[in-house]
PDB file of N, CA and C in Angstrom:
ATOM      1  N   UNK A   1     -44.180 -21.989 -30.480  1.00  0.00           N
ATOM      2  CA  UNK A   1     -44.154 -23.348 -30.965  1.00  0.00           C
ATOM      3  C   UNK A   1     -44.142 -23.338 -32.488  1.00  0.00           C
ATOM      4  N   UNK A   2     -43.257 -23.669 -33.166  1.00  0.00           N
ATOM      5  CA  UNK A   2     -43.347 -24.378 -34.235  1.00  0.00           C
ATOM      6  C   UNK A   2     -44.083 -24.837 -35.085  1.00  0.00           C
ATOM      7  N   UNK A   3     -44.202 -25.029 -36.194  1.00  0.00           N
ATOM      8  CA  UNK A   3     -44.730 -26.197 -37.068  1.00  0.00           C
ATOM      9  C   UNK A   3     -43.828 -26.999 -37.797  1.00  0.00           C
ATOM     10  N   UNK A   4     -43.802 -28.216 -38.696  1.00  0.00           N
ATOM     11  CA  UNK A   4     -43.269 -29.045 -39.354  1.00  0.00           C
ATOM     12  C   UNK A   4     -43.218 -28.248 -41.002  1.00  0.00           C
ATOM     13  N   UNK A   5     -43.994 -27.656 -41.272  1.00  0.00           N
ATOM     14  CA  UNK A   5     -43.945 -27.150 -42.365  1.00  0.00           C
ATOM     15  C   UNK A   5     -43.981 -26.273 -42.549  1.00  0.00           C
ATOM     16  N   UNK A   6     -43.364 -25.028 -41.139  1.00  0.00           N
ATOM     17  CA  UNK A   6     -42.678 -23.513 -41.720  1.00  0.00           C
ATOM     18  C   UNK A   6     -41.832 -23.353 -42.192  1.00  0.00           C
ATOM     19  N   UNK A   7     -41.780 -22.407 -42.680  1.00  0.00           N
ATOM     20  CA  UNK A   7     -40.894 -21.815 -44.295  1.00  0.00           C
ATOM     21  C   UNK A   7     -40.738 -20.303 -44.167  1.00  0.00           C
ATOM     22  N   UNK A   8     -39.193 -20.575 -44.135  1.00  0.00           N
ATOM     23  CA  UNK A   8     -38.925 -18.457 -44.065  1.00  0.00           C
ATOM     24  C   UNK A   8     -39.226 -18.066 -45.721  1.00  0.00           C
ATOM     25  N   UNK A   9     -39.757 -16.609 -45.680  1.00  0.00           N
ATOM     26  CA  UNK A   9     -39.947 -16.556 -47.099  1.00  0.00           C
ATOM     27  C   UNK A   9     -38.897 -16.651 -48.057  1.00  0.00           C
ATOM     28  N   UNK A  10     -37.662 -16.429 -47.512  1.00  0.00           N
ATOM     29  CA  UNK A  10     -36.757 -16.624 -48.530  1.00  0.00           C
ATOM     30  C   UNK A  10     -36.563 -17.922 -49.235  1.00  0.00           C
ATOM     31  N   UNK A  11     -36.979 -18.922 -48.358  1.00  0.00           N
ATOM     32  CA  UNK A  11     -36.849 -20.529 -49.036  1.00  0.00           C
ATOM     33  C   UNK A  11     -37.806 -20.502 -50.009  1.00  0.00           C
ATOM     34  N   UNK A  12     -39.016 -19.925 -49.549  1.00  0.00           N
ATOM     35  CA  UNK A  12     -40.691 -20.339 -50.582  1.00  0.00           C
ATOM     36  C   UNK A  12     -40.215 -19.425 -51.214  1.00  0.00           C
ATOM     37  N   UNK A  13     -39.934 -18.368 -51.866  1.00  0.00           N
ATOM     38  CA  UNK A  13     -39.310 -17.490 -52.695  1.00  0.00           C
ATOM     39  C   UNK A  13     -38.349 -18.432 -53.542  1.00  0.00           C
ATOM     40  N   UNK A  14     -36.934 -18.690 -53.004  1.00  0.00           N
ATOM     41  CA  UNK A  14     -36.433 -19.801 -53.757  1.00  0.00           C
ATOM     42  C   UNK A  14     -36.966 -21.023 -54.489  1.00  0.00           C
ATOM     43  N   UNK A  15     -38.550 -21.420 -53.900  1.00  0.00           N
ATOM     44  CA  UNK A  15     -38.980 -22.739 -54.163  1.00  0.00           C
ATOM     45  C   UNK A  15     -39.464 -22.215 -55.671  1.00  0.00           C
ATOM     46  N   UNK A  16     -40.426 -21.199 -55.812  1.00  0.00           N
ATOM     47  CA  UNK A  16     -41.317 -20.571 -56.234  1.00  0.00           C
ATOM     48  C   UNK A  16     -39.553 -19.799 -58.099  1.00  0.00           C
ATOM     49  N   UNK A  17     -39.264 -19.621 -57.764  1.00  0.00           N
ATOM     50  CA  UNK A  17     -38.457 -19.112 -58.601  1.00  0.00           C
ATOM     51  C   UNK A  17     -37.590 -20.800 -59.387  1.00  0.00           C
ATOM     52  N   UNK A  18     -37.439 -21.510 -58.644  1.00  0.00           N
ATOM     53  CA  UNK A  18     -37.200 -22.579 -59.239  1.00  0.00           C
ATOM     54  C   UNK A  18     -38.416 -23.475 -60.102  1.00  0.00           C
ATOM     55  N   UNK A  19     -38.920 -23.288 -59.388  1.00  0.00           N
ATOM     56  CA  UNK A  19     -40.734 -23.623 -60.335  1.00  0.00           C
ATOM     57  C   UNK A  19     -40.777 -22.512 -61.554  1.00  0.00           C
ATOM     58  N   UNK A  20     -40.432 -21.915 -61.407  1.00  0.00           N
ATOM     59  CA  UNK A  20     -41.089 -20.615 -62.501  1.00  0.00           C
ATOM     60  C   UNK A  20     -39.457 -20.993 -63.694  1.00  0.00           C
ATOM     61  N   UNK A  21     -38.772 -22.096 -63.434  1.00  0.00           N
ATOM     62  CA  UNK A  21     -37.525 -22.016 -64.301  1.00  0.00           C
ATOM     63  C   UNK A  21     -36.439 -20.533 -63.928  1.00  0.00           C
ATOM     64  N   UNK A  22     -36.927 -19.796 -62.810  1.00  0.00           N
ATOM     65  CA  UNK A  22     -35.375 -18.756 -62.701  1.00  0.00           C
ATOM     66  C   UNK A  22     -34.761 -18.831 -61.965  1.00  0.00           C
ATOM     67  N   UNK A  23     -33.926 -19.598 -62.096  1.00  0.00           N
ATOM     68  CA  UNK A  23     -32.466 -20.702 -61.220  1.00  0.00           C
ATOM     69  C   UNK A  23     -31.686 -19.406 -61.207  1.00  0.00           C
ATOM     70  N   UNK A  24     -31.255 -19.006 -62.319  1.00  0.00           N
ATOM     71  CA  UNK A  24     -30.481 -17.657 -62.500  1.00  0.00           C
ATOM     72  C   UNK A  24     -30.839 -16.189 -61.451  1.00  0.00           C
ATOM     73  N   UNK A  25     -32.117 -15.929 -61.209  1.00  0.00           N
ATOM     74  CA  UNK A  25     -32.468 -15.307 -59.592  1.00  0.00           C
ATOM     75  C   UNK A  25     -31.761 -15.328 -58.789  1.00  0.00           C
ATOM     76  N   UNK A  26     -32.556 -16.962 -58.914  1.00  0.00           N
ATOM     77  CA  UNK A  26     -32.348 -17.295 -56.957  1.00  0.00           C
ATOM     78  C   UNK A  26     -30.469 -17.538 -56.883  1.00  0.00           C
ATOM     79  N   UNK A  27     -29.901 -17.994 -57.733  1.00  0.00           N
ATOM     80  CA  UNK A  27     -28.210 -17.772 -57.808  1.00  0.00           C
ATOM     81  C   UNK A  27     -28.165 -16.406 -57.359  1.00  0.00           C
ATOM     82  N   UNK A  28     -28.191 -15.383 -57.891  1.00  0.00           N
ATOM     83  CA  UNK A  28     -28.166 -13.907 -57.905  1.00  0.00           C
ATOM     84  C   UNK A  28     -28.426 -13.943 -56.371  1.00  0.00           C
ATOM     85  N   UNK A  29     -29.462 -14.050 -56.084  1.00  0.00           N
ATOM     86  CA  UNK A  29     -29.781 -13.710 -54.672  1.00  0.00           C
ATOM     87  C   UNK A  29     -28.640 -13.973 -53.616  1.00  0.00           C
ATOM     88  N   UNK A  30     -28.455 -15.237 -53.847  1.00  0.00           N
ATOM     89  CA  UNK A  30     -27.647 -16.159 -53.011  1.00  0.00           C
ATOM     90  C   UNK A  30     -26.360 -15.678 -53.210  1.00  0.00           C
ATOM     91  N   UNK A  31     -25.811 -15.238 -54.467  1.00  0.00           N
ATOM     92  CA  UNK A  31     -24.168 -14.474 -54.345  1.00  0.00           C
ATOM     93  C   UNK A  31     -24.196 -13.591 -53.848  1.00  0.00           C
ATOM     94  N   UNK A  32     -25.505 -12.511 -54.160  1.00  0.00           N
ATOM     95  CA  UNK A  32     -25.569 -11.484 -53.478  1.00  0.00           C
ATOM     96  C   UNK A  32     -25.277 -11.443 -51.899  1.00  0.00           C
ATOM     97  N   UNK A  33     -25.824 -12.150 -50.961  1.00  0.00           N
ATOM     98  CA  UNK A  33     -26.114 -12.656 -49.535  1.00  0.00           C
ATOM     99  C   UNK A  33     -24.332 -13.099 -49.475  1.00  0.00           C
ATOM    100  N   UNK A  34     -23.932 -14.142 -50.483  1.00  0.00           N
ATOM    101  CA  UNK A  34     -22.565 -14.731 -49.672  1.00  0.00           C
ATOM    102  C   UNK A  34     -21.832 -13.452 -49.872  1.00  0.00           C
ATOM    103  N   UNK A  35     -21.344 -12.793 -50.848  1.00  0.00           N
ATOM    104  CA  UNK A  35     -20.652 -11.598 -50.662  1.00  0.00           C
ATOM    105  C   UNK A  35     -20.788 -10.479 -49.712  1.00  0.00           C
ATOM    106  N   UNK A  36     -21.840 -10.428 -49.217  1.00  0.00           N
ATOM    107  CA  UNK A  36     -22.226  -9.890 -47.865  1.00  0.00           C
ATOM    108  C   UNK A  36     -22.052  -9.999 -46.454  1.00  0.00           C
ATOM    109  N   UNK A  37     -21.944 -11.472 -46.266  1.00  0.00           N
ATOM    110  CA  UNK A  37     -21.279 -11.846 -45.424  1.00  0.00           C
ATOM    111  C   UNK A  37     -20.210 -12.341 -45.265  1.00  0.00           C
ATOM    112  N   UNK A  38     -19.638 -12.246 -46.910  1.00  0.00           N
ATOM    113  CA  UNK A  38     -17.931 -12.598 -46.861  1.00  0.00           C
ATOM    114  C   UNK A  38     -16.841 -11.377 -46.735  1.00  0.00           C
ATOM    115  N   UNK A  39     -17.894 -10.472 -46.665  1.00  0.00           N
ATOM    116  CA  UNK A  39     -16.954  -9.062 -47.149  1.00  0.00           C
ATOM    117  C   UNK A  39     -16.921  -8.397 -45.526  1.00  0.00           C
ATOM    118  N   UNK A  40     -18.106  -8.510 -45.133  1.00  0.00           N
ATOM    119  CA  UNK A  40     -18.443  -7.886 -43.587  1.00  0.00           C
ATOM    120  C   UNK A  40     -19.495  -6.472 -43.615  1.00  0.00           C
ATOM    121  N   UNK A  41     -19.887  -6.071 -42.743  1.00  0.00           N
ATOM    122  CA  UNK A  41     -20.318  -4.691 -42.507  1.00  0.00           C
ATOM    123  C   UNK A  41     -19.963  -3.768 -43.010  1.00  0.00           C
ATOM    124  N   UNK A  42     -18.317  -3.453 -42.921  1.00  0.00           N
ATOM    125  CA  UNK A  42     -18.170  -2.561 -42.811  1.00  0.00           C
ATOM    126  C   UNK A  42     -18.077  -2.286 -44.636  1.00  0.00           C
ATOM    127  N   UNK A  43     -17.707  -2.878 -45.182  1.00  0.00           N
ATOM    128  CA  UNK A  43     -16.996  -3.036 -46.608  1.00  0.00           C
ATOM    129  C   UNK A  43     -18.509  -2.491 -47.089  1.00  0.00           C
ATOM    130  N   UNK A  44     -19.262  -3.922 -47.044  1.00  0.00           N
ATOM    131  CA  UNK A  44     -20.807  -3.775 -47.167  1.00  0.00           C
ATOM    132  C   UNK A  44     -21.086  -2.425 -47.340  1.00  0.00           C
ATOM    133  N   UNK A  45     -20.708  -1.224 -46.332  1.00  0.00           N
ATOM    134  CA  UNK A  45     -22.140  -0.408 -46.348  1.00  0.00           C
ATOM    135  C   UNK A  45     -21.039   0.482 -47.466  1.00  0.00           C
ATOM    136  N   UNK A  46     -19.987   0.370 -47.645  1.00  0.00           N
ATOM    137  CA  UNK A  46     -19.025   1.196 -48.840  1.00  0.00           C
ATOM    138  C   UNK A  46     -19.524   0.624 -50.379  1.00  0.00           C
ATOM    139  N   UNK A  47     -20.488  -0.682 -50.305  1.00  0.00           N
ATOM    140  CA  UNK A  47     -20.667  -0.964 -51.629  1.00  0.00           C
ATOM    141  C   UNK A  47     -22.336  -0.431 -52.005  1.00  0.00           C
ATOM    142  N   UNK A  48     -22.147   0.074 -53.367  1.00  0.00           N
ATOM    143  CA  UNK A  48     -23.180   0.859 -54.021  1.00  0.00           C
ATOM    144  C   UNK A  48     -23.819   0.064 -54.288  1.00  0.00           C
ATOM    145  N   UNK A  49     -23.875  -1.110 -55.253  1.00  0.00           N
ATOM    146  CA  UNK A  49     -24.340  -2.336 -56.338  1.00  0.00           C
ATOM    147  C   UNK A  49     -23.446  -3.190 -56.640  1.00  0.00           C
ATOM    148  N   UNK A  50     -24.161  -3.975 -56.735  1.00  0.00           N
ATOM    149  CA  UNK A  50     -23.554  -5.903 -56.484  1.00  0.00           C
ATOM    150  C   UNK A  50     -24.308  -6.111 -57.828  1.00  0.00           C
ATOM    151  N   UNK A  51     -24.334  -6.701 -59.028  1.00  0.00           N
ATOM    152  CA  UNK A  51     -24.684  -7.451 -59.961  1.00  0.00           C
ATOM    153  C   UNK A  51     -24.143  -9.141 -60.079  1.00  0.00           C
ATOM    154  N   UNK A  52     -24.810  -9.429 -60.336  1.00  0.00           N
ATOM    155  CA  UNK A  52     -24.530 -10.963 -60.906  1.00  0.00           C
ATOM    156  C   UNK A  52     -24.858 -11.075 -62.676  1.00  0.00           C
ATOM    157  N   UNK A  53     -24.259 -11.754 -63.300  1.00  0.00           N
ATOM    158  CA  UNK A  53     -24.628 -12.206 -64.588  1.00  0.00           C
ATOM    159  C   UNK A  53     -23.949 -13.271 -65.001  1.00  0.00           C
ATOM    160  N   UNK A  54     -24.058 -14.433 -65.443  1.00  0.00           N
ATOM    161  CA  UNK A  54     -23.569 -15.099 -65.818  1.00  0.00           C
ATOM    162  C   UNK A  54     -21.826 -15.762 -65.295  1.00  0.00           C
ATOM    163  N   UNK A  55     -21.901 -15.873 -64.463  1.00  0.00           N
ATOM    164  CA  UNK A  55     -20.788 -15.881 -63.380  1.00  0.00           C
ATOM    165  C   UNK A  55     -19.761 -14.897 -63.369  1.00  0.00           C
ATOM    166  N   UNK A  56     -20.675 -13.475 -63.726  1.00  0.00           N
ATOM    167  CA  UNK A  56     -19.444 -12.383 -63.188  1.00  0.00           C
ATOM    168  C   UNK A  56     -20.150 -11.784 -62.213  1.00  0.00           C
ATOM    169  N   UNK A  57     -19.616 -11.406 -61.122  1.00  0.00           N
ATOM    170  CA  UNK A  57     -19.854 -10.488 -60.192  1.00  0.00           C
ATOM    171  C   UNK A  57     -19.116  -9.213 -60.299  1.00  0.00           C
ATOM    172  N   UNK A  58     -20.306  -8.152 -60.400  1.00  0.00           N
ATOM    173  CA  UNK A  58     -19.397  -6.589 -60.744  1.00  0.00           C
ATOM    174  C   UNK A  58     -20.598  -6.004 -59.358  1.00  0.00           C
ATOM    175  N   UNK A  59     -19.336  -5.248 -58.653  1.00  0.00           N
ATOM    176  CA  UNK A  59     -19.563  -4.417 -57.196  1.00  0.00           C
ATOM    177  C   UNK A  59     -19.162  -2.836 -57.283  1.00  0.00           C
ATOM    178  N   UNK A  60     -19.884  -2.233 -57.050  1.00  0.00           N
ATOM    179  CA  UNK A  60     -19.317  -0.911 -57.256  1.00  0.00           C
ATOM    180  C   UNK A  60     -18.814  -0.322 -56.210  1.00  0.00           C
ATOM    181  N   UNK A  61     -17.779   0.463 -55.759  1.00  0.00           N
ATOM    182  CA  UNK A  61     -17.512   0.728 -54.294  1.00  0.00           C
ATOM    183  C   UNK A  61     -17.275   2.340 -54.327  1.00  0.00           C
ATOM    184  N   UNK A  62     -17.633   2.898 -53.143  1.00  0.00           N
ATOM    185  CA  UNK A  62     -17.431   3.859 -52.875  1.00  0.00           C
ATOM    186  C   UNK A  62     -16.022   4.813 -52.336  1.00  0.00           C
ATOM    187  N   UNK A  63     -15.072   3.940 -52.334  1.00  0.00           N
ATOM    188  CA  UNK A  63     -13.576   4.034 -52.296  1.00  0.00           C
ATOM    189  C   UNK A  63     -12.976   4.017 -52.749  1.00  0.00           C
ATOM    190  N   UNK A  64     -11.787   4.382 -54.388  1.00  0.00           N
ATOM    191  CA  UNK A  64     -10.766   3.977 -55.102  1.00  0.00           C
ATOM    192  C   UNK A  64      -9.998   2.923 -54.025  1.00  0.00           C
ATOM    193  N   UNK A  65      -9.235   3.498 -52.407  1.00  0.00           N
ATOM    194  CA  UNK A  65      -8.651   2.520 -52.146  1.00  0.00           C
ATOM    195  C   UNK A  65      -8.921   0.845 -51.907  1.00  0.00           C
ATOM    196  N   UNK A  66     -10.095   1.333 -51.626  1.00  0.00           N
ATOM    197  CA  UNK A  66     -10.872   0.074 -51.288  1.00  0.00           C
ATOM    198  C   UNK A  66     -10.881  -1.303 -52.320  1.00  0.00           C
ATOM    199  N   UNK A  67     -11.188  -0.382 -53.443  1.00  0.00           N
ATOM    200  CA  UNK A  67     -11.755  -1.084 -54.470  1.00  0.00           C
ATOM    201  C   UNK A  67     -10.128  -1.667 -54.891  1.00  0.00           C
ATOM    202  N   UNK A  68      -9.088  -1.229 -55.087  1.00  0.00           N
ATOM    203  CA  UNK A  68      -7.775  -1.540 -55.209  1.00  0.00           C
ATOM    204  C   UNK A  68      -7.337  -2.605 -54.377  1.00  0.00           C
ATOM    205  N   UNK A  69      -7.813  -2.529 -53.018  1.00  0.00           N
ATOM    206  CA  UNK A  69      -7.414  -3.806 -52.323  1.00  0.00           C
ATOM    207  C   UNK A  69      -8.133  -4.784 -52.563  1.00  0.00           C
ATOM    208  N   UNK A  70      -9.365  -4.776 -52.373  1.00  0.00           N
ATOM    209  CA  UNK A  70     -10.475  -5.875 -52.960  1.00  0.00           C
ATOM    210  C   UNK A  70      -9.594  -6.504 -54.355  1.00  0.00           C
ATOM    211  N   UNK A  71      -9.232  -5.733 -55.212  1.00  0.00           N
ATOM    212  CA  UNK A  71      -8.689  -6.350 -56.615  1.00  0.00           C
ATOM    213  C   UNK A  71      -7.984  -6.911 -56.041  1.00  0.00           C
ATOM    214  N   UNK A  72      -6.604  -6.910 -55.621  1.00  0.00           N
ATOM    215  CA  UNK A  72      -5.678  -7.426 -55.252  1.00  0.00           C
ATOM    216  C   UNK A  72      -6.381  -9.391 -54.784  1.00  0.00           C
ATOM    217  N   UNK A  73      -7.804  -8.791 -53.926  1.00  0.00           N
ATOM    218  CA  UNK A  73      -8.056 -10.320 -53.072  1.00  0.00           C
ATOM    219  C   UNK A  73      -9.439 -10.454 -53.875  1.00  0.00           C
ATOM    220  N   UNK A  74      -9.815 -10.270 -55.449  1.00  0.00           N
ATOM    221  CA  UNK A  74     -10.561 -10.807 -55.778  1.00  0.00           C
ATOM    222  C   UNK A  74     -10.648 -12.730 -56.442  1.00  0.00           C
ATOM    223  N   UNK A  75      -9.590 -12.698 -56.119  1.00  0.00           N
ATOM    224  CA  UNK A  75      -9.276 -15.154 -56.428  1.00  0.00           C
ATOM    225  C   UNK A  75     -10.420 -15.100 -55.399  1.00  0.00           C
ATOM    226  N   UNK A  76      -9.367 -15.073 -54.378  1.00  0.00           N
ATOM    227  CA  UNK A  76      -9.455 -15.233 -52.768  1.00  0.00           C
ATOM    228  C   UNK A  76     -11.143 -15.037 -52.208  1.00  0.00           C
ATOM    229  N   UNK A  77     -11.655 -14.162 -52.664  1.00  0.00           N
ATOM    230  CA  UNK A  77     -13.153 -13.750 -52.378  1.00  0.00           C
ATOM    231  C   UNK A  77     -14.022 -14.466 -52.960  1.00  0.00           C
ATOM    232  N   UNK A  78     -13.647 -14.601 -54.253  1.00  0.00           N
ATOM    233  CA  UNK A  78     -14.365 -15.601 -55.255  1.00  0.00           C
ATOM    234  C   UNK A  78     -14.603 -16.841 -54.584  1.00  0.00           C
ATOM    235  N   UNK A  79     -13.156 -17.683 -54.387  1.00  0.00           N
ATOM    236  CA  UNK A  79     -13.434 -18.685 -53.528  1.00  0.00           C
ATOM    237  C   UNK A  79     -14.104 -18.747 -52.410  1.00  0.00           C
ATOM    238  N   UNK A  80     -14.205 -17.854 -51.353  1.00  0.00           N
ATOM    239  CA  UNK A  80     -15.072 -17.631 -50.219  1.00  0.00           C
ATOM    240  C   UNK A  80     -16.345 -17.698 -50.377  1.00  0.00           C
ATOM    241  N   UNK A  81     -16.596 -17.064 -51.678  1.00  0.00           N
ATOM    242  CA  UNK A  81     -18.028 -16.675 -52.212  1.00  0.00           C
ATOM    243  C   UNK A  81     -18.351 -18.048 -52.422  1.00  0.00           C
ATOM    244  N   UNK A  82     -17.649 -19.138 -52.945  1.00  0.00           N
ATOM    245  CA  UNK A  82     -18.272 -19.601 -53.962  1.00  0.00           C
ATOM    246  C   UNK A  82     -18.197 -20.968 -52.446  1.00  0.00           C
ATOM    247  N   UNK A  83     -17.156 -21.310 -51.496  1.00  0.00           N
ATOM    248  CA  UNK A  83     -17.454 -21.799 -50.678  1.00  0.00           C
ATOM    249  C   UNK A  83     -18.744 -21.750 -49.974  1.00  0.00           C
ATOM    250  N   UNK A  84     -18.875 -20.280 -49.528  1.00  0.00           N
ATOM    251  CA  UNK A  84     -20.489 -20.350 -48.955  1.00  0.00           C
ATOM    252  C   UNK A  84     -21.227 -20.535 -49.512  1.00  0.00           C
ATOM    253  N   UNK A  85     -21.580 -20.683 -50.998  1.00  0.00           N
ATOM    254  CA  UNK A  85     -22.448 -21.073 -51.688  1.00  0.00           C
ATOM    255  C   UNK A  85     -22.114 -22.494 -52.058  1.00  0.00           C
ATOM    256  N   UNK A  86     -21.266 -23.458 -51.799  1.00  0.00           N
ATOM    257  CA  UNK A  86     -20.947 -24.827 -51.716  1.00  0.00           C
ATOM    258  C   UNK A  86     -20.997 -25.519 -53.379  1.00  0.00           C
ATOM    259  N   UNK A  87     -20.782 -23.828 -54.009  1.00  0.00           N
ATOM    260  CA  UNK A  87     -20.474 -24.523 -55.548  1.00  0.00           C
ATOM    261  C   UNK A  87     -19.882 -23.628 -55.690  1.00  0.00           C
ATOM    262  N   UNK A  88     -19.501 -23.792 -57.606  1.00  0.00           N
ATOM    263  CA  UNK A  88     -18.614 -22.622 -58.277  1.00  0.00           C
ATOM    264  C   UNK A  88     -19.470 -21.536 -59.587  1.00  0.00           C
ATOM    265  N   UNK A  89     -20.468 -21.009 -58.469  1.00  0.00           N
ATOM    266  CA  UNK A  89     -21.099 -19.779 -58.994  1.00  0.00           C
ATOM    267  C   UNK A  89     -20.277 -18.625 -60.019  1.00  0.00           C
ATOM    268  N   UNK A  90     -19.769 -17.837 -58.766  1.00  0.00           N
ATOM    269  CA  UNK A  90     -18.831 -17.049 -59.275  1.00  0.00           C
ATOM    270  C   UNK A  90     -17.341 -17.337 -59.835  1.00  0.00           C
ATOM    271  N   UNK A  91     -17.294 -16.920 -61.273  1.00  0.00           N
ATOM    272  CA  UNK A  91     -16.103 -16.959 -61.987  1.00  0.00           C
ATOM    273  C   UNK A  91     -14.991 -16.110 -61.833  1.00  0.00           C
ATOM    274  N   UNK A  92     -15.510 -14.557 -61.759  1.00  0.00           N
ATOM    275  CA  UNK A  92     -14.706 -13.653 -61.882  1.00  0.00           C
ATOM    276  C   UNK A  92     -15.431 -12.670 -61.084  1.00  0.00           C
ATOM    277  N   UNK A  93     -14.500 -11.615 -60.514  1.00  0.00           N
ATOM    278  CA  UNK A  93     -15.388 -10.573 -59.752  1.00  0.00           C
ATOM    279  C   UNK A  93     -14.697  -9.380 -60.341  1.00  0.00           C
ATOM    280  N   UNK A  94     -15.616  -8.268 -60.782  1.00  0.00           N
ATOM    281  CA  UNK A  94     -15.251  -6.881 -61.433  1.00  0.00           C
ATOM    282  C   UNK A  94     -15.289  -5.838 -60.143  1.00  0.00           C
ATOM    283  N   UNK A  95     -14.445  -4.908 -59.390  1.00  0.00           N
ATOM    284  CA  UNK A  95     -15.049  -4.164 -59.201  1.00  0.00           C
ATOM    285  C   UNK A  95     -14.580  -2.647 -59.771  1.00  0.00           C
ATOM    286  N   UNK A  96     -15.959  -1.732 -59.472  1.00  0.00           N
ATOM    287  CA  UNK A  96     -15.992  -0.762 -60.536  1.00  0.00           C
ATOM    288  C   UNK A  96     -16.207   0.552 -59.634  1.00  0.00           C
TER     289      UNK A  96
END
């Protein structure tokens, strides 16, 4: 059973980081998560590090080919990204 006022920690985490003024975090967090599930599993476990800064996203991958096709569909991802996040977070995506 339930309560009215449970909270997964990731929300009270979000609440708690917006109180503390670091909007810039909890963004981070949240691109982090949509690129994760925009990319899939499998891509996922080929990526080393995901950064956020200031609306760049830089991913490091464990594939030259990989990372070559990703370029090719980095608009395309951006937008996905920035759909699941229901704004325009991400500007540009690096990968390295």
């Amino acid at each position: 059973m339930g309560y009215e006022n449970e909270h997964t920690l990731q929300v009270l985490l979000k609440k708690v980081y917006r109180r503390l003024d670091m909007d810039e975090t909890v963004t981070e967090m949240e691109v982090k998560q949509a690129y994760t599930r925009v990319v899939g599993d499998f891509i996922n476990r080929l990526t080393w590090n995901i950064r956020f800064v200031k609306g760049v996203l830089t991913v490091e991958l464990a594939s030259a080919a990989l990372r070559q096709e990703l370029f090719n569909r980095r608009t395309s991802l951006a937008e996905k990204i920035n759909e699941s996040l229901g704004r325009n977070a991400v500007k540009k995506i690096i990968f390295v």
